[in-house]
C-alpha atoms as a PDB file:
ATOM      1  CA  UNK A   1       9.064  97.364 -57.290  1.00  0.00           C
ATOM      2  CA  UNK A   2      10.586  99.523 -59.747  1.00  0.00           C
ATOM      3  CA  UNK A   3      14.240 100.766 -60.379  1.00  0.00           C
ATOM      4  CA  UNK A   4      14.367 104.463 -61.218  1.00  0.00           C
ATOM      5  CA  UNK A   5      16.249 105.827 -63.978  1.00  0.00           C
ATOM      6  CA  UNK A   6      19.253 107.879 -62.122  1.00  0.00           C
ATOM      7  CA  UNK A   7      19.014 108.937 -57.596  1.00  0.00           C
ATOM      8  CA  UNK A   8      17.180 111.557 -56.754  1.00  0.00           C
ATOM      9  CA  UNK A   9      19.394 114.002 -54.062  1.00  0.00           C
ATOM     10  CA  UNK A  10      19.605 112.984 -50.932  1.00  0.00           C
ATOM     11  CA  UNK A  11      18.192 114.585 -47.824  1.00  0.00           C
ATOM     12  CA  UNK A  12      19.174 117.276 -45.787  1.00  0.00           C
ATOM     13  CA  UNK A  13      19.412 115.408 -42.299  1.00  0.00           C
ATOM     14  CA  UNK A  14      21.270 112.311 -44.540  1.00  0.00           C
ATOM     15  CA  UNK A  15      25.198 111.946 -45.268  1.00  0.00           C
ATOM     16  CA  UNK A  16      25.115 112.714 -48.623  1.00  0.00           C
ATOM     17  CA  UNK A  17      28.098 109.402 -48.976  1.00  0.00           C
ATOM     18  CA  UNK A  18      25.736 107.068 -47.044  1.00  0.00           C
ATOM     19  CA  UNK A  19      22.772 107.557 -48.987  1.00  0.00           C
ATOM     20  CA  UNK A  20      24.493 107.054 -52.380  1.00  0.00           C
ATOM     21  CA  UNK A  21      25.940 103.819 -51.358  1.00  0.00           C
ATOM     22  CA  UNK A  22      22.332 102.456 -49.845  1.00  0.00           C
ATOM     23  CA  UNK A  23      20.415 103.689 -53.349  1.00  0.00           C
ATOM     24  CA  UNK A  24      23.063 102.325 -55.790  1.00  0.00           C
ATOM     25  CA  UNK A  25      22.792  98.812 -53.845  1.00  0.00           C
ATOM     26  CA  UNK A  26      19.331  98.836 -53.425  1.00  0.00           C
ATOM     27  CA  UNK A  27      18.625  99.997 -56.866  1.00  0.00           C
ATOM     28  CA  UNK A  28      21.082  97.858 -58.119  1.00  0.00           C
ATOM     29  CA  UNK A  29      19.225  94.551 -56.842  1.00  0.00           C
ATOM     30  CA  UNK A  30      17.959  92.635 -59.652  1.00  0.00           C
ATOM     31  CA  UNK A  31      21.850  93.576 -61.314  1.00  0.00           C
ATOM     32  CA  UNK A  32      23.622  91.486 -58.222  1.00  0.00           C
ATOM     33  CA  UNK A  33      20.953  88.768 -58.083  1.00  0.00           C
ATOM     34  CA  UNK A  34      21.642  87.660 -61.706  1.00  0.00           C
ATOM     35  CA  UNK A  35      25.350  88.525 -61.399  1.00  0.00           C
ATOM     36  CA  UNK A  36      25.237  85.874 -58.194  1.00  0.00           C
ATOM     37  CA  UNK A  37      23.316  83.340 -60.424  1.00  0.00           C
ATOM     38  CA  UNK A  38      25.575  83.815 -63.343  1.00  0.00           C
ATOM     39  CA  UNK A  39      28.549  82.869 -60.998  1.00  0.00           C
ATOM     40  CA  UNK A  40      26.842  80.379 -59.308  1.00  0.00           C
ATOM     41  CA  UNK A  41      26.511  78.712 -63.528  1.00  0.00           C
ATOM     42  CA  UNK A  42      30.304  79.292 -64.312  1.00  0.00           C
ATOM     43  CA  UNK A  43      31.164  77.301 -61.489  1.00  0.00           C
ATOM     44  CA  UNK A  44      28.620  74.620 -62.465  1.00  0.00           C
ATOM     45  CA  UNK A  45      27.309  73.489 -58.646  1.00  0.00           C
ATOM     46  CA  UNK A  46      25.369  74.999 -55.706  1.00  0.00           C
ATOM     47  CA  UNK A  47      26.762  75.563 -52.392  1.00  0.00           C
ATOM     48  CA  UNK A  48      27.271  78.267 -49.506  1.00  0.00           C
ATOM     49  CA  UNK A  49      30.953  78.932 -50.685  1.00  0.00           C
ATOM     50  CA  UNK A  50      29.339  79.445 -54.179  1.00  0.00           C
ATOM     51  CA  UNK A  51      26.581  81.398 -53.331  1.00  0.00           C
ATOM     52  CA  UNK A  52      28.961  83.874 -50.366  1.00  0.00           C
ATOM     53  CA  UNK A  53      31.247  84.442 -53.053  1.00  0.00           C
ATOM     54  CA  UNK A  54      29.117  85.511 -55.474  1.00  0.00           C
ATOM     55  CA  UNK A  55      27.640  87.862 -53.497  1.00  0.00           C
ATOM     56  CA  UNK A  56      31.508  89.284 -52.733  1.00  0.00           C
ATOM     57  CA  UNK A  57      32.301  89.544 -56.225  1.00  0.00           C
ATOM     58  CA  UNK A  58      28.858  91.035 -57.160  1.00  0.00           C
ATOM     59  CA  UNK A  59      28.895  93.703 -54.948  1.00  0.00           C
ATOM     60  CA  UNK A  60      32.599  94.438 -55.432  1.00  0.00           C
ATOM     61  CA  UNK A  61      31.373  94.654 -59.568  1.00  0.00           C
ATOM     62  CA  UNK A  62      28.667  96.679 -58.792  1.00  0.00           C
ATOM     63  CA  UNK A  63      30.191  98.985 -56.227  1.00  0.00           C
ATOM     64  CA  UNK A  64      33.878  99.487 -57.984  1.00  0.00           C
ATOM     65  CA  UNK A  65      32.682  99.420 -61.202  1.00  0.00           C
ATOM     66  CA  UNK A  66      29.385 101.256 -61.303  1.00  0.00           C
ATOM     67  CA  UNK A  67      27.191 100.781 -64.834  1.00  0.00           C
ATOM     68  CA  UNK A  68      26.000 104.305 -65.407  1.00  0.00           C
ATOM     69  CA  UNK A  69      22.645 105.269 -65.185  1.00  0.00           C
ATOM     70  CA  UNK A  70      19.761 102.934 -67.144  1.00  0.00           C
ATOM     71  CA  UNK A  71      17.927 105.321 -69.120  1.00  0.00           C
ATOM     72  CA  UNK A  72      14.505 104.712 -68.685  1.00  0.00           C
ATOM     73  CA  UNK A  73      14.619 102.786 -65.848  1.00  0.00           C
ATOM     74  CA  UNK A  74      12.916  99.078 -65.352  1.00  0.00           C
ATOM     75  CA  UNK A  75       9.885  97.801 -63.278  1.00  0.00           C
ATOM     76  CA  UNK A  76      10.561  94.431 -61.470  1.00  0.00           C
ATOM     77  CA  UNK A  77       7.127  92.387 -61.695  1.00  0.00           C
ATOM     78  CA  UNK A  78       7.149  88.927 -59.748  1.00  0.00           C
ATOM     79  CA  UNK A  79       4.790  87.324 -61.807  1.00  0.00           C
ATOM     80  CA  UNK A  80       6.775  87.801 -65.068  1.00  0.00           C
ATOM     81  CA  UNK A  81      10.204  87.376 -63.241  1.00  0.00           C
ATOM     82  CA  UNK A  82       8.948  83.701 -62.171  1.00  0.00           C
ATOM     83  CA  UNK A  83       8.014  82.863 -65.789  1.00  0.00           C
ATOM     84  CA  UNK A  84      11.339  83.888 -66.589  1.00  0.00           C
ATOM     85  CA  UNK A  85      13.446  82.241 -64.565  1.00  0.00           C
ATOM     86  CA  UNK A  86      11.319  78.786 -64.642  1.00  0.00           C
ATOM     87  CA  UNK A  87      11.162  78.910 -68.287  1.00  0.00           C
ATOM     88  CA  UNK A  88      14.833  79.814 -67.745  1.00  0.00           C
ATOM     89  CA  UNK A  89      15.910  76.608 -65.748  1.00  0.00           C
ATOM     90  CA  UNK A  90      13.886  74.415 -67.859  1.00  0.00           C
ATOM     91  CA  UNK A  91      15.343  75.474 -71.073  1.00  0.00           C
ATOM     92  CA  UNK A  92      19.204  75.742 -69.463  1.00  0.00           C
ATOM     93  CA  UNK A  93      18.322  71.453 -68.320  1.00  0.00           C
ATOM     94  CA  UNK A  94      16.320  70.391 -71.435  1.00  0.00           C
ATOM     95  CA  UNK A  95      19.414  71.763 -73.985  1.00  0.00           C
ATOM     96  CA  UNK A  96      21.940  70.736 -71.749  1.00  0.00           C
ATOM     97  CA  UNK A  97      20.743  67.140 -72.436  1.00  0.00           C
ATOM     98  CA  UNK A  98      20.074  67.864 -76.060  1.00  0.00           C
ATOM     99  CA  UNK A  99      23.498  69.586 -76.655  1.00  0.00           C
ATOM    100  CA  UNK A 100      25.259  66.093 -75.316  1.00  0.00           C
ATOM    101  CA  UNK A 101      23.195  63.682 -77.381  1.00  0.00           C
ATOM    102  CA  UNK A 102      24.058  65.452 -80.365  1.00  0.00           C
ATOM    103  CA  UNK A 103      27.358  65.364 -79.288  1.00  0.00           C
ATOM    104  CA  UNK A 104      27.961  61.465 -78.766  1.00  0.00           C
ATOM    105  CA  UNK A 105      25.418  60.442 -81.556  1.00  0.00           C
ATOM    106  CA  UNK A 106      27.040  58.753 -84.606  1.00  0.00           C
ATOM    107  CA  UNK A 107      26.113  61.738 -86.857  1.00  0.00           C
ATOM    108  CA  UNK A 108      27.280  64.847 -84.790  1.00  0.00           C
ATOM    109  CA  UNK A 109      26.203  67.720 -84.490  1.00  0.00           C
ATOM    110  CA  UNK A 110      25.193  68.267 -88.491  1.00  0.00           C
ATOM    111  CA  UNK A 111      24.541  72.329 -89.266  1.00  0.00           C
ATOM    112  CA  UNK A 112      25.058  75.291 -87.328  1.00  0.00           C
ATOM    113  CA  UNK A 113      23.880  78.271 -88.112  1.00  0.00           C
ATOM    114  CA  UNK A 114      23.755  82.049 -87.564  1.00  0.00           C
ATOM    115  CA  UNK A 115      20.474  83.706 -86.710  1.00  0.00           C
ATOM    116  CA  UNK A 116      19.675  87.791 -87.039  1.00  0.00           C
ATOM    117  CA  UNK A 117      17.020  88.425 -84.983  1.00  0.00           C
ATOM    118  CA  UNK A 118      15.190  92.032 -85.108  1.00  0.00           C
ATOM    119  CA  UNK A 119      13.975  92.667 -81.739  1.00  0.00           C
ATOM    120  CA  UNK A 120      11.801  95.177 -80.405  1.00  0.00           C
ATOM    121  CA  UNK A 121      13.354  96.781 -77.176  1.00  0.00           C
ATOM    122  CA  UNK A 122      16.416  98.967 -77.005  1.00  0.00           C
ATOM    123  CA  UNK A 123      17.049  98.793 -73.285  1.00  0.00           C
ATOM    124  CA  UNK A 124      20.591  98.621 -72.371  1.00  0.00           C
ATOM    125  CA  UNK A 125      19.525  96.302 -69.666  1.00  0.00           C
ATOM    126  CA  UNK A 126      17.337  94.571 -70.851  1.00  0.00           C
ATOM    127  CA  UNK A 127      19.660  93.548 -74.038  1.00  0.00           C
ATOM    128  CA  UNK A 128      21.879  92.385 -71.654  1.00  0.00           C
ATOM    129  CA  UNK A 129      19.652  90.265 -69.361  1.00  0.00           C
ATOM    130  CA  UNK A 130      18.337  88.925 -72.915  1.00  0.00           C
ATOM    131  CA  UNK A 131      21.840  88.345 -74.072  1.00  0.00           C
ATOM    132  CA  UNK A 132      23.070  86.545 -70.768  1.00  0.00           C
ATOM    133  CA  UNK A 133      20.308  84.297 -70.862  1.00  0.00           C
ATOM    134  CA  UNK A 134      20.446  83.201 -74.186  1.00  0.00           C
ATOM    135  CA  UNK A 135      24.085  82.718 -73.960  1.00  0.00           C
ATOM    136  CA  UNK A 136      23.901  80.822 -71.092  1.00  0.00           C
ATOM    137  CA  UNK A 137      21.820  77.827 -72.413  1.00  0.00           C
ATOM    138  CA  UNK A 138      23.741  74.923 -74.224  1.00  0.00           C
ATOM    139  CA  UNK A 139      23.555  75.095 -78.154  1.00  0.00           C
ATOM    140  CA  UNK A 140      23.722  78.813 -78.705  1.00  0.00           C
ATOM    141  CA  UNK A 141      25.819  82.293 -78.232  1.00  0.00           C
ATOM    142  CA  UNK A 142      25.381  85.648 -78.864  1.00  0.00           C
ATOM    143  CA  UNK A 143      27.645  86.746 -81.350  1.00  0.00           C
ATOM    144  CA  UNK A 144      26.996  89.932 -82.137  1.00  0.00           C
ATOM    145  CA  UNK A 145      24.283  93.045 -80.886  1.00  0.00           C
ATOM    146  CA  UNK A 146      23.426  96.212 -82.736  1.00  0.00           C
ATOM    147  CA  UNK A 147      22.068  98.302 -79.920  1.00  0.00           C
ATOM    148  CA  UNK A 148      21.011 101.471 -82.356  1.00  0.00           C
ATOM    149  CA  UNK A 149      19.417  98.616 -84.905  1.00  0.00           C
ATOM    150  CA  UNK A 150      18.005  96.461 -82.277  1.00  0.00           C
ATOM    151  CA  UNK A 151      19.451  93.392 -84.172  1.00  0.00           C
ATOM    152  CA  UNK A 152      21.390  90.776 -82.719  1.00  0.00           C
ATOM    153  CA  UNK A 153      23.469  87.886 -83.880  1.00  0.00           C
ATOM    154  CA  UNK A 154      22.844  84.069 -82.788  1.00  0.00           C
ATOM    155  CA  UNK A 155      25.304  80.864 -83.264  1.00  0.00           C
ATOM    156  CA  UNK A 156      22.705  78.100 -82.638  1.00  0.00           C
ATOM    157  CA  UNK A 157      24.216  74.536 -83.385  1.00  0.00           C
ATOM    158  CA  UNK A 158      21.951  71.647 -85.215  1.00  0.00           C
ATOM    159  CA  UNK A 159      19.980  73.043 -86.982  1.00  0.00           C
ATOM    160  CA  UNK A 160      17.433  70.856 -89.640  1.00  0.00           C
ATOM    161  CA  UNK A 161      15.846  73.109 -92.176  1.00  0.00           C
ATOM    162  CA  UNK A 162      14.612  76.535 -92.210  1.00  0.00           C
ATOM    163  CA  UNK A 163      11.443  75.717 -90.889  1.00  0.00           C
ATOM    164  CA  UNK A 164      14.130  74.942 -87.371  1.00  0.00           C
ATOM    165  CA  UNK A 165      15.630  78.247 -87.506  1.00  0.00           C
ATOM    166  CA  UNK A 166      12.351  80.188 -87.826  1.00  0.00           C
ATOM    167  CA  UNK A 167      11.643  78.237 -84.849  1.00  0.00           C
ATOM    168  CA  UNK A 168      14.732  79.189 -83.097  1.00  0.00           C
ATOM    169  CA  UNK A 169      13.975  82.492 -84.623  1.00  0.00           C
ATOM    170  CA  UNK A 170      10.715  82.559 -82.573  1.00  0.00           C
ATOM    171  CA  UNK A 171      12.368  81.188 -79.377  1.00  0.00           C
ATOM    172  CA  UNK A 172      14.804  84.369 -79.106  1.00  0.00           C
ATOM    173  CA  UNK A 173      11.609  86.775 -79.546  1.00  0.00           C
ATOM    174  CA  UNK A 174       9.531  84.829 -77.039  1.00  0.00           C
ATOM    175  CA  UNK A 175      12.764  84.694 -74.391  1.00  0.00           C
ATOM    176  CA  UNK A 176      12.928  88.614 -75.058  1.00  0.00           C
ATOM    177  CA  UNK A 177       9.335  89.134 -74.899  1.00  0.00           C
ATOM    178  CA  UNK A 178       9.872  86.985 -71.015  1.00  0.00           C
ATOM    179  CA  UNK A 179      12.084  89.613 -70.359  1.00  0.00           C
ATOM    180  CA  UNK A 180      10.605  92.624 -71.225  1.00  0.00           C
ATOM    181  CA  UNK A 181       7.591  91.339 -69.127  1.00  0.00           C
ATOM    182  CA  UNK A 182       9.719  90.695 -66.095  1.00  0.00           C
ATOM    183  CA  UNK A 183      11.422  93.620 -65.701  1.00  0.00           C
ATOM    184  CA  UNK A 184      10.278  95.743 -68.684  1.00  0.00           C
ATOM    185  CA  UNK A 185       8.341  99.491 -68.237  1.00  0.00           C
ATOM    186  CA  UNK A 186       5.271  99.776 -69.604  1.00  0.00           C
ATOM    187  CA  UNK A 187       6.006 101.488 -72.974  1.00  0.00           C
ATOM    188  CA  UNK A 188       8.319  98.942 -73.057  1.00  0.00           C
ATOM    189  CA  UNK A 189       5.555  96.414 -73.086  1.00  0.00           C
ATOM    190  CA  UNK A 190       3.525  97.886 -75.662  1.00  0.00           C
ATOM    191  CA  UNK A 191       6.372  97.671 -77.610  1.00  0.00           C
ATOM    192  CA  UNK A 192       6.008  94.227 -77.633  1.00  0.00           C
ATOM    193  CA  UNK A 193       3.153  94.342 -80.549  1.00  0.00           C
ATOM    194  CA  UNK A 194       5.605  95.528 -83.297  1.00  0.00           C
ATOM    195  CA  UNK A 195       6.327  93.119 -85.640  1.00  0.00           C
ATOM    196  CA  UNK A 196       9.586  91.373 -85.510  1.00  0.00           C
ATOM    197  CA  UNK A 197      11.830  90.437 -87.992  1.00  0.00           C
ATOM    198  CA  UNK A 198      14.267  87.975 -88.994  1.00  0.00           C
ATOM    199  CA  UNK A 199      16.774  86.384 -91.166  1.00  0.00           C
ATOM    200  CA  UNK A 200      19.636  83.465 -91.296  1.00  0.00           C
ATOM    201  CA  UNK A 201      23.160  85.332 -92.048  1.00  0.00           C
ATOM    202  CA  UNK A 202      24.958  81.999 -93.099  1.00  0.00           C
ATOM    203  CA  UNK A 203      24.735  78.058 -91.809  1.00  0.00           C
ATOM    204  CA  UNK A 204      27.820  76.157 -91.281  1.00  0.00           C
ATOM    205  CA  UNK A 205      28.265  72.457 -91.546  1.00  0.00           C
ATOM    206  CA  UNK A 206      29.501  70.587 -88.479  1.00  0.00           C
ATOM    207  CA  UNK A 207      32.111  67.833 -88.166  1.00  0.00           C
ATOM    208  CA  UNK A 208      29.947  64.603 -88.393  1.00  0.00           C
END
């Protein structure tokens, strides 16, 4: 399935109204399935009201407050979109248990730091899905994306030596590399074989 980059005109024997709705929903999709699951996270539990609601609110974003066209346009692939969203869930449980120990144990936290990652895509949606995503597991938050630079800016907390942030370093280029395989076009996935970059802006000392 594959989301194309802006709607083609719509038919002669179709209201021109009526077909822009259907195509902006329908091309829209993957857009109001992660907005539903991002609401579903703020609100930290699964149920009907949960899930009815987020549906409401994700079509009233999407429909009042249309993103413009994504240049480029994305291909949904099922197989990569499951890796992604197990590897998703599995992460978003596993920190969520590491981000409390460190929070009760007699040391603390210990160092933070921030992480400059060079990636290799420039999607705007993409980016975003990849932003979301990291944001939303315990322990880290984007701070900061250059778009034109394809850079972006990481607050990950407890952090050991350097040899732990390349490591963390590695986990933001294999979560955008899930991504890019999930919903990514194909030049988009060739992409994938430049070679990254990265460096630590500055590390921070926690309360212990």
């Amino acid at each position: 399935m594959s989301i194309a980059a802006g709607p083609p005109a719509a038919r002669p024997d179709q209201p021109a109204a009526e077909y822009g709705i259907a195509h902006q929903l329908r091309h829209q999709l993957p857009l109001l399935l992660w907005l539903v699951l991002v609401w579903n996270l703020l609100w930290g539990s699964w149920s009907w009201a949960n899930l009815i609601s987020g549906v409401v609110v994700a079509l009233a974003v999407t429909v009042l407050l249309p993103l413009p066209p994504v240049i480029g346009g994305a291909h949904v692939r099922p197989v990569g979109l499951l890796v992604f969203f197990a590897t998703f869930a599995v992460d978003l449980v596993r920190s969520a248990f590491l981000v409390a120990w460190q929070t009760i144990r007699p040391r603390g936290i210990g160092q933070s730091a921030i992480i400059r990652v060079q990636l290799r895509t420039d999607s705007d949606l993409l980016l975003t899905i990849l932003a979301e995503s990291l944001t939303l597991v315990p322990g880290s938050v984007v701070i900061d994306m250059d778009r034109e630079q394809r850079t972006l800016a990481l607050h990950v907390l407890a952090v050991r030596d350097e040899e732990d942030v390349e490591r963390r370093r590695r986990a933001v280029l294999a979560e955008e590399e899930r991504v890019v395989r999930a919903l990514g076009t194909p030049d988009e996935i060739a992409a994938l074989g430049a070679v990254p970059g990265g460096r630590v802006v500055a590390t921070e000392r926690g309360t212990p």
